[in-house]
C-alpha atoms as a PDB file:
ATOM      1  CA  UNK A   1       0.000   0.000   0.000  1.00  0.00           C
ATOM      2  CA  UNK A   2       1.211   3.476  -0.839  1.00  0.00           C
ATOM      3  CA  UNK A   3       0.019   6.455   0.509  1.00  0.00           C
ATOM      4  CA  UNK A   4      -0.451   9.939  -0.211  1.00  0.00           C
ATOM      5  CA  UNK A   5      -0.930  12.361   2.352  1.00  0.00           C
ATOM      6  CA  UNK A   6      -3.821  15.151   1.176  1.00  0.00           C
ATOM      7  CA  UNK A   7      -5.416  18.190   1.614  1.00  0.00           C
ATOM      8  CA  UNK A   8      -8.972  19.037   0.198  1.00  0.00           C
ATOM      9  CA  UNK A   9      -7.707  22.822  -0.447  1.00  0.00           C
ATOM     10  CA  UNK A  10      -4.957  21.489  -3.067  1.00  0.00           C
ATOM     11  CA  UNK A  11      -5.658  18.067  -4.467  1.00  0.00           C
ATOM     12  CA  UNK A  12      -7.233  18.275  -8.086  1.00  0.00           C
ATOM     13  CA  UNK A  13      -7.645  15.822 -10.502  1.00  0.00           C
ATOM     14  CA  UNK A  14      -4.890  16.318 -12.469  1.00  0.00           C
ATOM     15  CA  UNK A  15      -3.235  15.551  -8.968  1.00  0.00           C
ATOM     16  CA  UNK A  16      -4.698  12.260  -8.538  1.00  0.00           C
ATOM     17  CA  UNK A  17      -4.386  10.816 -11.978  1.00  0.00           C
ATOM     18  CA  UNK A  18      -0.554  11.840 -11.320  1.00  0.00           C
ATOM     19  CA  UNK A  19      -0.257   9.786  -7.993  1.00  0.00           C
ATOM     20  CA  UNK A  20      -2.074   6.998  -9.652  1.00  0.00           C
ATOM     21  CA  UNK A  21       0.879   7.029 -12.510  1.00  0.00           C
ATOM     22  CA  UNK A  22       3.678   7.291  -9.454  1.00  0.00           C
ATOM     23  CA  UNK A  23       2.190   3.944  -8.075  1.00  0.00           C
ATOM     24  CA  UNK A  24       0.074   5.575  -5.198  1.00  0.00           C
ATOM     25  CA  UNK A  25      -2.943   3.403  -4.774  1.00  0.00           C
ATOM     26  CA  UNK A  26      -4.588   5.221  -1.194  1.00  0.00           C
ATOM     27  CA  UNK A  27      -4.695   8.655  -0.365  1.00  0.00           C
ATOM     28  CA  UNK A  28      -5.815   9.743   3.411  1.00  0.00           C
ATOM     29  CA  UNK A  29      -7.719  13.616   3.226  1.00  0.00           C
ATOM     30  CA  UNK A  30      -7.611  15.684   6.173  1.00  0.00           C
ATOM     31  CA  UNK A  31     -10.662  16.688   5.717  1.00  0.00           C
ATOM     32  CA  UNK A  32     -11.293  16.987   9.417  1.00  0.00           C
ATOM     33  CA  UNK A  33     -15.273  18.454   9.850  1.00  0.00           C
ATOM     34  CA  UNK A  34     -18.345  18.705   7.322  1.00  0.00           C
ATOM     35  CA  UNK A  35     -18.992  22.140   8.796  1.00  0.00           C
ATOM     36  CA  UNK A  36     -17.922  25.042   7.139  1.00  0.00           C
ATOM     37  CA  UNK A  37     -17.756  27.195  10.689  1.00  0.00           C
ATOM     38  CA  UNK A  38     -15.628  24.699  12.547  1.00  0.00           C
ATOM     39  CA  UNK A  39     -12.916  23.963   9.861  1.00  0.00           C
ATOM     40  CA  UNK A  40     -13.001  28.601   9.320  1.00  0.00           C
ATOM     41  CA  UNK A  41     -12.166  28.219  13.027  1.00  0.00           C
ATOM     42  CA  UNK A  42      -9.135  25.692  12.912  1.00  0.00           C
ATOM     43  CA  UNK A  43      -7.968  27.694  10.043  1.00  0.00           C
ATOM     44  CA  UNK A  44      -8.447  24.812   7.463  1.00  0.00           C
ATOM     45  CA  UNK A  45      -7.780  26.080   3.729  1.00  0.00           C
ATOM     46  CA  UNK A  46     -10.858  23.923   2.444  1.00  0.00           C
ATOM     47  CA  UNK A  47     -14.291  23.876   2.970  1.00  0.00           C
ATOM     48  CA  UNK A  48     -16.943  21.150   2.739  1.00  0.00           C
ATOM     49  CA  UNK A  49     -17.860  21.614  -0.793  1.00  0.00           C
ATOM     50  CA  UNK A  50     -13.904  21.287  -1.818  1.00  0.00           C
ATOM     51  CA  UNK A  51     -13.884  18.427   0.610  1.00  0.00           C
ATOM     52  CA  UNK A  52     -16.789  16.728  -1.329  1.00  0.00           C
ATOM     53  CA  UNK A  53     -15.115  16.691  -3.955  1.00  0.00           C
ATOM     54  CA  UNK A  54     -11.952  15.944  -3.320  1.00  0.00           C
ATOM     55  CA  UNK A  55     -13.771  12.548  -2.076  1.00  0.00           C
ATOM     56  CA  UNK A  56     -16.110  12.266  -5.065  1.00  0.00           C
ATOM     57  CA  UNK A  57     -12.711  12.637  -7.632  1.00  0.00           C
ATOM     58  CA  UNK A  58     -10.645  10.147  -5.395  1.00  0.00           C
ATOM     59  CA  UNK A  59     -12.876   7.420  -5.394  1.00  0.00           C
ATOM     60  CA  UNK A  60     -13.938   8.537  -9.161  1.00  0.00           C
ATOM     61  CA  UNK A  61     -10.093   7.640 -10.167  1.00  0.00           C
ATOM     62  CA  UNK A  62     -10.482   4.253  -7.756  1.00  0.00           C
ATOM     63  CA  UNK A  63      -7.927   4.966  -5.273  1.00  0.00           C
ATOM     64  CA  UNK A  64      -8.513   3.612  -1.846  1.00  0.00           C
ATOM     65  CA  UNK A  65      -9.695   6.353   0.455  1.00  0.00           C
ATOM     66  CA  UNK A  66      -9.251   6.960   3.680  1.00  0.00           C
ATOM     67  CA  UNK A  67     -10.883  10.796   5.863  1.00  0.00           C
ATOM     68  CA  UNK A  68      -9.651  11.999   8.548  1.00  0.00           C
ATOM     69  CA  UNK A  69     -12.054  13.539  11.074  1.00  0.00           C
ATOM     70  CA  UNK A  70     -11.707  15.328  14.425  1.00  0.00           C
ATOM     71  CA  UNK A  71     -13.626  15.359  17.486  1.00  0.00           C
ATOM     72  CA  UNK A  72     -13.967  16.518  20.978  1.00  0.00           C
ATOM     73  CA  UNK A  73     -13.586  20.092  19.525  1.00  0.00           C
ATOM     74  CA  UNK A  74     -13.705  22.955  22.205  1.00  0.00           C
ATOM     75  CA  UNK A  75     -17.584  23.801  22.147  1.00  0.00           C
ATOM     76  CA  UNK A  76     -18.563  20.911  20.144  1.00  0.00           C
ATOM     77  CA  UNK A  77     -21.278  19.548  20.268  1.00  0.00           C
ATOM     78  CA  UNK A  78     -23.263  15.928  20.105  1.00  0.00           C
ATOM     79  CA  UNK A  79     -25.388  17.205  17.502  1.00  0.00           C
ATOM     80  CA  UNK A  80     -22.583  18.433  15.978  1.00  0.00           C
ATOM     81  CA  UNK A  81     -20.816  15.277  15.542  1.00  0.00           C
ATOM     82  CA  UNK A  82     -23.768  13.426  14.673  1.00  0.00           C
ATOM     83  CA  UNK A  83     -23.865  15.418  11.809  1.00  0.00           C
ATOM     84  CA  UNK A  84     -19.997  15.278  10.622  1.00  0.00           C
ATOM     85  CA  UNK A  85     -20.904  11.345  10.847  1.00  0.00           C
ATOM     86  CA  UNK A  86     -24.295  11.570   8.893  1.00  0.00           C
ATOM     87  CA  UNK A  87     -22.322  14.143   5.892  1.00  0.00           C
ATOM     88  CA  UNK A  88     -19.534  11.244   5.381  1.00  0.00           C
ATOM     89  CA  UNK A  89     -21.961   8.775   4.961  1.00  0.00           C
ATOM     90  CA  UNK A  90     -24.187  10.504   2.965  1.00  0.00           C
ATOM     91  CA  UNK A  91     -22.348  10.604   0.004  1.00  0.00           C
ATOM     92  CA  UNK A  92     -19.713   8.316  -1.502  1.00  0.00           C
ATOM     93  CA  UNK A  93     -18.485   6.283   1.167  1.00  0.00           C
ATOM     94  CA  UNK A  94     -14.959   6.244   1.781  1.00  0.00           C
ATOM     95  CA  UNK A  95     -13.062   2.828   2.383  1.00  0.00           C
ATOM     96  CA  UNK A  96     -11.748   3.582   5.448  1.00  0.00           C
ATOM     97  CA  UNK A  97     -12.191   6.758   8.221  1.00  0.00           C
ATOM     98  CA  UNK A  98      -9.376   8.004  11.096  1.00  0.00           C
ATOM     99  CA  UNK A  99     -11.264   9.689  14.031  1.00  0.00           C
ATOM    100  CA  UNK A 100      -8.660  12.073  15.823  1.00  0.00           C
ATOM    101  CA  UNK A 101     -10.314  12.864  19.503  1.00  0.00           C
ATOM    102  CA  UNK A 102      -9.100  16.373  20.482  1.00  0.00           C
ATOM    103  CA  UNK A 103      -6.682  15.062  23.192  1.00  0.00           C
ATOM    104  CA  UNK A 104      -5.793  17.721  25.952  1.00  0.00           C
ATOM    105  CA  UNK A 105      -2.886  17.423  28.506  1.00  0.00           C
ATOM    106  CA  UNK A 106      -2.485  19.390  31.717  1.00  0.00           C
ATOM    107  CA  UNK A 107       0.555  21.292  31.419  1.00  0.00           C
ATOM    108  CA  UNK A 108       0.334  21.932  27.598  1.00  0.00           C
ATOM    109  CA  UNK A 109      -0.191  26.215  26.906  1.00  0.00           C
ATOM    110  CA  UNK A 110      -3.785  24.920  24.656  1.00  0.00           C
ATOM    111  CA  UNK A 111      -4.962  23.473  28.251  1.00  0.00           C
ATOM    112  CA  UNK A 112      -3.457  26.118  30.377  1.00  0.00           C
ATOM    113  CA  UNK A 113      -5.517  28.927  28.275  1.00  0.00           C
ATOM    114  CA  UNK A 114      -8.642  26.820  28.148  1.00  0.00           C
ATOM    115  CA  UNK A 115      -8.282  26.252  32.232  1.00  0.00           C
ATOM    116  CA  UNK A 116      -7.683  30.167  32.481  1.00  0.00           C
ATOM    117  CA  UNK A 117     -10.895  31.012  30.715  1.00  0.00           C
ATOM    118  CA  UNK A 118     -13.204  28.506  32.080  1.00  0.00           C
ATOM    119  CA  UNK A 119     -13.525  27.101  29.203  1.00  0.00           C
ATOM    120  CA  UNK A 120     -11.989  23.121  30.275  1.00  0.00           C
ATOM    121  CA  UNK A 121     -11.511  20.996  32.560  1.00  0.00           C
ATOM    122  CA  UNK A 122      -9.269  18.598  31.313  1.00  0.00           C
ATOM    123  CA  UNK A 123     -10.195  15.227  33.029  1.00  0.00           C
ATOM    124  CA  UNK A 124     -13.610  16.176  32.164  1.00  0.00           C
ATOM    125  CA  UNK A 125     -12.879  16.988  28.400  1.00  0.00           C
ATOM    126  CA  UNK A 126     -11.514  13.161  28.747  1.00  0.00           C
ATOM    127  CA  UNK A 127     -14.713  11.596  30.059  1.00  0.00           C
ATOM    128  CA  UNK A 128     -16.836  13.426  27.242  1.00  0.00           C
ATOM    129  CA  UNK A 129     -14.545  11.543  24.756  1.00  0.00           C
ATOM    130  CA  UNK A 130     -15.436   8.651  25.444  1.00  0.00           C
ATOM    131  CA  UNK A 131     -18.941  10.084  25.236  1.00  0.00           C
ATOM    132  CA  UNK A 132     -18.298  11.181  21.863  1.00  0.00           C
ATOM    133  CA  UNK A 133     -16.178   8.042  21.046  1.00  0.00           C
ATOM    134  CA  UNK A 134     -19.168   5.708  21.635  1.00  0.00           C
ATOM    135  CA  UNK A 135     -21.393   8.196  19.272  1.00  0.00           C
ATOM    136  CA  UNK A 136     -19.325   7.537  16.522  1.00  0.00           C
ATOM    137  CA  UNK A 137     -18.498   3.800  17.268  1.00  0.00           C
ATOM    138  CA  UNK A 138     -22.501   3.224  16.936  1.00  0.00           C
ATOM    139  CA  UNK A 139     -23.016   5.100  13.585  1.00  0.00           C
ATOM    140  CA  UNK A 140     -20.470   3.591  11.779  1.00  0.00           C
ATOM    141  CA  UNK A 141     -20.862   0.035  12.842  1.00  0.00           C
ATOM    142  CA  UNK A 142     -24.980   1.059  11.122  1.00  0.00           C
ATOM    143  CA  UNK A 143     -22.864   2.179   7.614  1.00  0.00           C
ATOM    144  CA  UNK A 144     -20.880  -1.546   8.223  1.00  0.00           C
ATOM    145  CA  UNK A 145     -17.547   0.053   9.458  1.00  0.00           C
ATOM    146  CA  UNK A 146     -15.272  -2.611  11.005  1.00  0.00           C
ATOM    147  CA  UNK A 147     -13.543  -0.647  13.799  1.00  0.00           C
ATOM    148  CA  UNK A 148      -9.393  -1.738  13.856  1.00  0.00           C
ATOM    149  CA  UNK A 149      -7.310  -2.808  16.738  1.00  0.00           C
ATOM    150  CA  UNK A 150      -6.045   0.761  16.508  1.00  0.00           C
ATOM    151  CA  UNK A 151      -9.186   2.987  17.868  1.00  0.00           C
ATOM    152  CA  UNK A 152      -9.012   5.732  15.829  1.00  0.00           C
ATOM    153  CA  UNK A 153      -9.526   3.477  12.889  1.00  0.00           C
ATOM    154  CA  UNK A 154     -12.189   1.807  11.298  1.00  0.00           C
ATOM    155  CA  UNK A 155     -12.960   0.445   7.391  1.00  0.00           C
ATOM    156  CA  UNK A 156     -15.834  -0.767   5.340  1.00  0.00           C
ATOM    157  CA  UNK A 157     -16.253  -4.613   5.800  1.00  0.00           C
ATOM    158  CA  UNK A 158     -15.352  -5.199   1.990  1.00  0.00           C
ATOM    159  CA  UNK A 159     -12.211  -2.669   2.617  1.00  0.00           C
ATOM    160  CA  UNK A 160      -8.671  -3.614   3.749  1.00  0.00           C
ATOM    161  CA  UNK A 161      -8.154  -2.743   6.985  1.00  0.00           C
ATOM    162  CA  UNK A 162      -5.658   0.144   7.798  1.00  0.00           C
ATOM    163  CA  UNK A 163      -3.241  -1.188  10.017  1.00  0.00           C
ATOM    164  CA  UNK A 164      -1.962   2.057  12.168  1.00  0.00           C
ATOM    165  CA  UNK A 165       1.615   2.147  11.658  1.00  0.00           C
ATOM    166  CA  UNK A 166       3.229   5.357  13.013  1.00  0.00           C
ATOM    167  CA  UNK A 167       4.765   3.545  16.202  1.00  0.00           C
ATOM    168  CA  UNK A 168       5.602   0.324  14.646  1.00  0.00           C
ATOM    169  CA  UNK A 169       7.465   1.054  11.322  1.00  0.00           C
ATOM    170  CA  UNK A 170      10.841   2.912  11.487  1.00  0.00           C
ATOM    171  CA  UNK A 171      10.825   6.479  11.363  1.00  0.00           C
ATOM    172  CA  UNK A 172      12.790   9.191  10.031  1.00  0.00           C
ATOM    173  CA  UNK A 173      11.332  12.836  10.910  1.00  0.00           C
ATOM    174  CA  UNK A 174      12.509  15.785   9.307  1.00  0.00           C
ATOM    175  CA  UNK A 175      12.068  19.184  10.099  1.00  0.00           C
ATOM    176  CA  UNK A 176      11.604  21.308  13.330  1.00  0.00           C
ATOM    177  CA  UNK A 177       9.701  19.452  16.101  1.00  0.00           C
ATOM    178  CA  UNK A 178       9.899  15.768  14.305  1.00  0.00           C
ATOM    179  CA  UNK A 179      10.375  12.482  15.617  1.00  0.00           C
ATOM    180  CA  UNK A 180      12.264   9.739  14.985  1.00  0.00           C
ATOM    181  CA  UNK A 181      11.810   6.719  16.156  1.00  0.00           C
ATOM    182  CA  UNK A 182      14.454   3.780  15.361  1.00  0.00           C
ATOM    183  CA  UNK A 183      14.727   0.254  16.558  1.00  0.00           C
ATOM    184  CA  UNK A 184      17.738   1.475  19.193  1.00  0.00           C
ATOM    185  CA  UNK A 185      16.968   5.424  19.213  1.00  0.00           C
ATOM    186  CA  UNK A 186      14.135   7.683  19.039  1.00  0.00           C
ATOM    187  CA  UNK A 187      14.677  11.292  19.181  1.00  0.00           C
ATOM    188  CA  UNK A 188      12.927  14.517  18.809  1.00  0.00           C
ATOM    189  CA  UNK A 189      14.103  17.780  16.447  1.00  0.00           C
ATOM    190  CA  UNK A 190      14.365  21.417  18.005  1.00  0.00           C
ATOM    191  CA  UNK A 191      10.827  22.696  18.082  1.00  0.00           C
ATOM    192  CA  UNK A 192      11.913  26.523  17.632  1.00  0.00           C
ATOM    193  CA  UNK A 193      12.041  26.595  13.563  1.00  0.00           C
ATOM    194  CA  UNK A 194      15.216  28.864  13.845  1.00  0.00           C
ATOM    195  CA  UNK A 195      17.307  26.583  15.998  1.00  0.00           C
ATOM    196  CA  UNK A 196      16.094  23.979  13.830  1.00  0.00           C
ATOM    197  CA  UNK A 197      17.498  25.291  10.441  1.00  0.00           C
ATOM    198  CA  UNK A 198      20.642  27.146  12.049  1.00  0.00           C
ATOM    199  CA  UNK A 199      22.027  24.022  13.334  1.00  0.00           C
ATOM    200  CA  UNK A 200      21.471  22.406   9.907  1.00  0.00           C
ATOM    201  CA  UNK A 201      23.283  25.067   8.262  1.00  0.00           C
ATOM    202  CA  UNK A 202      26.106  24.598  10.764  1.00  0.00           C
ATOM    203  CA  UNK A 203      26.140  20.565  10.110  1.00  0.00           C
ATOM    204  CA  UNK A 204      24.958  20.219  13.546  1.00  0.00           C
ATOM    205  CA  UNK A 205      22.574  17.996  15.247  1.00  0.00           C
ATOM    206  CA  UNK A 206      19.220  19.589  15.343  1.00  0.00           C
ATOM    207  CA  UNK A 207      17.987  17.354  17.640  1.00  0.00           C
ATOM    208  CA  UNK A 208      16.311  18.401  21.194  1.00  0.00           C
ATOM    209  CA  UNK A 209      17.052  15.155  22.427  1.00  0.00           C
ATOM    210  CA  UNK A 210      18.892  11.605  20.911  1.00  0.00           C
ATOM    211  CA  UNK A 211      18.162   8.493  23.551  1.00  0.00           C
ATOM    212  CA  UNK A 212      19.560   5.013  22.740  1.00  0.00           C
ATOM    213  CA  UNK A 213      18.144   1.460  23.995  1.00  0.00           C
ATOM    214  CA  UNK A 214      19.408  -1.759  23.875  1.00  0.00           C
ATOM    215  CA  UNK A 215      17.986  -4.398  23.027  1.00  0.00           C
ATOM    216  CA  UNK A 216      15.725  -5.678  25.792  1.00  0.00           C
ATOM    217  CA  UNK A 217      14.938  -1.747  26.215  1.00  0.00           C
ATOM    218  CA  UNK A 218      13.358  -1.503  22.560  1.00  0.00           C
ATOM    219  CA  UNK A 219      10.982  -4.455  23.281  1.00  0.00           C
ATOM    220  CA  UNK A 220       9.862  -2.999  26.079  1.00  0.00           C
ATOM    221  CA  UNK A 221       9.160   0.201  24.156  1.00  0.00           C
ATOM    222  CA  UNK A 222       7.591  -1.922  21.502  1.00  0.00           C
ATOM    223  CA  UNK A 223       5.333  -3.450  23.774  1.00  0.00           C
ATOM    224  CA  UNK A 224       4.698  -0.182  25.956  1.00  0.00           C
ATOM    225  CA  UNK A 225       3.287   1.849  22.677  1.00  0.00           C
ATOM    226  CA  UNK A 226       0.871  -0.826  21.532  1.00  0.00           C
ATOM    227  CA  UNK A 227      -0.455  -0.257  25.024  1.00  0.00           C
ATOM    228  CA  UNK A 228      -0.441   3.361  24.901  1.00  0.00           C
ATOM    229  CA  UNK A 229      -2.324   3.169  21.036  1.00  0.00           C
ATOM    230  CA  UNK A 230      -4.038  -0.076  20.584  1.00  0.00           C
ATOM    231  CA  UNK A 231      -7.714  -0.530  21.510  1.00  0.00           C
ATOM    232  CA  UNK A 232      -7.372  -1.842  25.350  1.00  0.00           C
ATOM    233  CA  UNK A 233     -11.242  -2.749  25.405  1.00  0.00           C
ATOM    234  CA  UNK A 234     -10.597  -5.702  23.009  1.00  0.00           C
ATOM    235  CA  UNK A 235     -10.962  -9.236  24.303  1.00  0.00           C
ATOM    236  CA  UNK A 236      -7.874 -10.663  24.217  1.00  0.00           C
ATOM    237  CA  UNK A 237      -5.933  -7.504  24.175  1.00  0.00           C
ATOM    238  CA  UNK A 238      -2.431  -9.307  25.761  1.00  0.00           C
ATOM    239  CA  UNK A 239      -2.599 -12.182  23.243  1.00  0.00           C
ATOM    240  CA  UNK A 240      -3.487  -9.129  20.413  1.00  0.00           C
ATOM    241  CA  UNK A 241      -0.103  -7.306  21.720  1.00  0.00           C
ATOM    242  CA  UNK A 242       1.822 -10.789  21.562  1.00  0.00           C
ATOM    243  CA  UNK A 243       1.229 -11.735  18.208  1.00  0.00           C
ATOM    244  CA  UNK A 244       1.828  -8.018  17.011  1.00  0.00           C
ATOM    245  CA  UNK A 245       5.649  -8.474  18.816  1.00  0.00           C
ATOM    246  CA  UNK A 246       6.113 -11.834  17.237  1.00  0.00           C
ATOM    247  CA  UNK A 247       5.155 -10.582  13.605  1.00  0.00           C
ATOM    248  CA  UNK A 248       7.806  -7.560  13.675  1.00  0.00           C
ATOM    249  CA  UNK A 249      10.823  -9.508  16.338  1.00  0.00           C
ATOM    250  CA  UNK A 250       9.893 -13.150  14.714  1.00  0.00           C
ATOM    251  CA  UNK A 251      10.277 -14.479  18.488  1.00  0.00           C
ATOM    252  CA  UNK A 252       7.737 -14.815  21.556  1.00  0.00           C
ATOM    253  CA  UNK A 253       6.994 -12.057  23.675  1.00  0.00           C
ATOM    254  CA  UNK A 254       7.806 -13.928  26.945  1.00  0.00           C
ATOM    255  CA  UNK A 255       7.261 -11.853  29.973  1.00  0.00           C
ATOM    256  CA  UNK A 256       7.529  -8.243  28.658  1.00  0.00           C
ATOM    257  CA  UNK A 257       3.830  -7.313  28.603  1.00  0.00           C
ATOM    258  CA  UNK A 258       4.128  -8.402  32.581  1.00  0.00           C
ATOM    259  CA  UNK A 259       7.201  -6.413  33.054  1.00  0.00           C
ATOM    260  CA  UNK A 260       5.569  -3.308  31.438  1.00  0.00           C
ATOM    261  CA  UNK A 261       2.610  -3.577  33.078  1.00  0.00           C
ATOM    262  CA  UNK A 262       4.331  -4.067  36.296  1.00  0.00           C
ATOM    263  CA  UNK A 263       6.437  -1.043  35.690  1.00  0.00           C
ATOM    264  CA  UNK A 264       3.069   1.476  35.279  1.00  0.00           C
ATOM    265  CA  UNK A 265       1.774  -0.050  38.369  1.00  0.00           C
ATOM    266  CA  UNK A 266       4.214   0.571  40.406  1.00  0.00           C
ATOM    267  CA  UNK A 267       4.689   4.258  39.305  1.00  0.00           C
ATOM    268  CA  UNK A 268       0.551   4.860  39.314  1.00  0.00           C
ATOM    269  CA  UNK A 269       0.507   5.171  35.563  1.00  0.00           C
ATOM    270  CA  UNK A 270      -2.405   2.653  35.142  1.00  0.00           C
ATOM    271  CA  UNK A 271      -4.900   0.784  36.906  1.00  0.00           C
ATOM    272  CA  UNK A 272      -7.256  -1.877  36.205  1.00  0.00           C
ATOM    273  CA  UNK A 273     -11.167  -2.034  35.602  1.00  0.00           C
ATOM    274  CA  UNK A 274     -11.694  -5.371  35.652  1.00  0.00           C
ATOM    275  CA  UNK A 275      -9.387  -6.566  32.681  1.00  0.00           C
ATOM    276  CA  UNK A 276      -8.760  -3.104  31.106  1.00  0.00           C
ATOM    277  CA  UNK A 277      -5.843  -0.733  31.279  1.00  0.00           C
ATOM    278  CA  UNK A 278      -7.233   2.376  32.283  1.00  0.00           C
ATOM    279  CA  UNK A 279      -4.448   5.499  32.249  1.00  0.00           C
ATOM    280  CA  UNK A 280      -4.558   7.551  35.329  1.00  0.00           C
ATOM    281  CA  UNK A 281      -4.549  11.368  35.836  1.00  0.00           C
ATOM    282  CA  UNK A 282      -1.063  10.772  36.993  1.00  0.00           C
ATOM    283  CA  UNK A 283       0.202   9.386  34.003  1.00  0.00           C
ATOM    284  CA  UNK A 284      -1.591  12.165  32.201  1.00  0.00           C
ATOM    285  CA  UNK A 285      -0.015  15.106  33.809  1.00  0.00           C
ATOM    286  CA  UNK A 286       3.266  16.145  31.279  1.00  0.00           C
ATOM    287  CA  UNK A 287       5.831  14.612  34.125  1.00  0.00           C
ATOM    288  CA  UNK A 288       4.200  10.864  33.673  1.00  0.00           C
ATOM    289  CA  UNK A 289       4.846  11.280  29.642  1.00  0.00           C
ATOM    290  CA  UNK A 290       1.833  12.793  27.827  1.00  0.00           C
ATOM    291  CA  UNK A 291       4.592  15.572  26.698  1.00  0.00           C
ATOM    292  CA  UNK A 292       5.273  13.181  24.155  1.00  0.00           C
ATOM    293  CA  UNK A 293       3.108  10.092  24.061  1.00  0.00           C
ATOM    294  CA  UNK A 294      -0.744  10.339  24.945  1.00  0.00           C
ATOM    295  CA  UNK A 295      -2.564   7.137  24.919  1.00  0.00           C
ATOM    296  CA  UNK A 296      -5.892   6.481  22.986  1.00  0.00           C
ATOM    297  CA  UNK A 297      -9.176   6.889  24.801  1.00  0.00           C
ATOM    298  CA  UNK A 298     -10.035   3.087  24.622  1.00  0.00           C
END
């Protein structure tokens, strides 16, 4: 599968018909909201009607197609997101939809102005997810969406499903505040666009910070992020995680997931309802890691 990034704004047909030549075969459009106030308010350069077609002309050229939506939007509302969900099925169904939920962590400036004003409370903002998570869980199971082992994910029962692959490939990121992620490193680029290019041009490191694993470390981190991202509700969610690790190390997962999971106990990152993970405020605040990683709402 090859994929093409896209933005309603800028992708014409003339576009499309060239990625088809290049060997593309899916594209995934940001087109975020079916409401013409919302996306004027995030500052999107599209609006609905350029998003309409920019699905109508994808599918047209029959390349796989895959929207991106948002939700949990400062001020948004249920009705709101029912109808976001009742535009993108209303037309030409896409083969496969990404639902971002507007993820807020305490210590971040976003959260510290929205606390200011009145506007938030974080841990509150979190329990409305869900709300808003089950809302669009029930529609699109009625339009015969499958939803993935990755939550923000879900495809059309005769679709391929899209297998969520931004923590398990490798990763090279370029340009100011990118990650990388590597099977012994991961680091992060200067955020500050200046720093960022004036160490290039002086052949330095632009990185903020460069950490190195070994080995038994990178499992560990392997098996840590399909906790953080994976859907935790599933049945079967260790034995999910432990053929995931044997697929990409070829060798049994042993006793990792229990060391991990150990590990979060013991510093109050998790707890338990019934069988499910459930992240804790702790783990939540930017010292317990959502500076870098937030996990998924299921």
């Amino acid at each position: 599968m090859k994929t093409s990034e896209a933005n309603p704004s800028s992708l014409t047909e003339a576009k499309i018909k060239l990625l088809r030549a290049l060997g593309f075969n899916r594209v995934s459009l940001g087109v975020q909201s079916f409401n013409d106030a919302t996306l004027r308010k995030m500052r999107c350069a599209h609006t609905v009607a350029l998003a309409r077609r920019a699905i109508q002309s994808v599918l047209e050229q029959g390349l796989m197609l895959n929207v991106d939506l948002l939700f949990g939007l400062v001020g948004q509302t249920q009705a709101d997101l029912e109808s976001d969900l009742q535009q993108l099925c209303a037309g030409g169904l896409p083969h496969q939809v990404t639902l971002f939920p507007l993820r807020i962590a305490k210590g971040t400036p976003l959260a510290d102005e929205l606390q200011q004003q009145g506007a938030l409370d974080v841990m509150s903002h979190n329990r409305r997810l869900l709300e808003f998570d089950a809302l669009v869980e029930q529609h699109l199971r009625g339009h015969s969406f499958i939803r993935a082992e990755t939550p923000i994910s879900y495809h059309r029962a005769e679709a391929r499903p899209h297998r969520y692959q931004s923590v398990e490939g490798r990763i090279v990121g370029l340009g100011a505040g990118a990650g990388t992620l590597l099977e012994g490193a991961e680091s992060v680029n200067y955020r500050d666009v200046s720093r960022y290019i004036g160490h290039l041009r002086e052949h330095l490191c632009p990185t903020e910070y460069d950490v190195h694993s070994t080995p038994e470390q990178a499992r560990e981190r392997y098996v840590l992020f399909r906790i953080l991202f994976l859907n935790r509700s599933l049945a079967g969610f260790r034995e999910i995680v432990a053929k995931r690790f044997e697929d990409y190390y070829s060798e049994p997962m042993g006793s990792c997931y229990e060391k991990v999971v150990a590990d979060l106990r013991r510093r109050a990152y998790i707890e338990f309802t019934g069988d499910r993970i459930v992240f804790t405020e702790r783990f939540l605040e930017p010292a317990g890691g959502a500076e870098h990683w937030t996990p998924s709402i299921r």
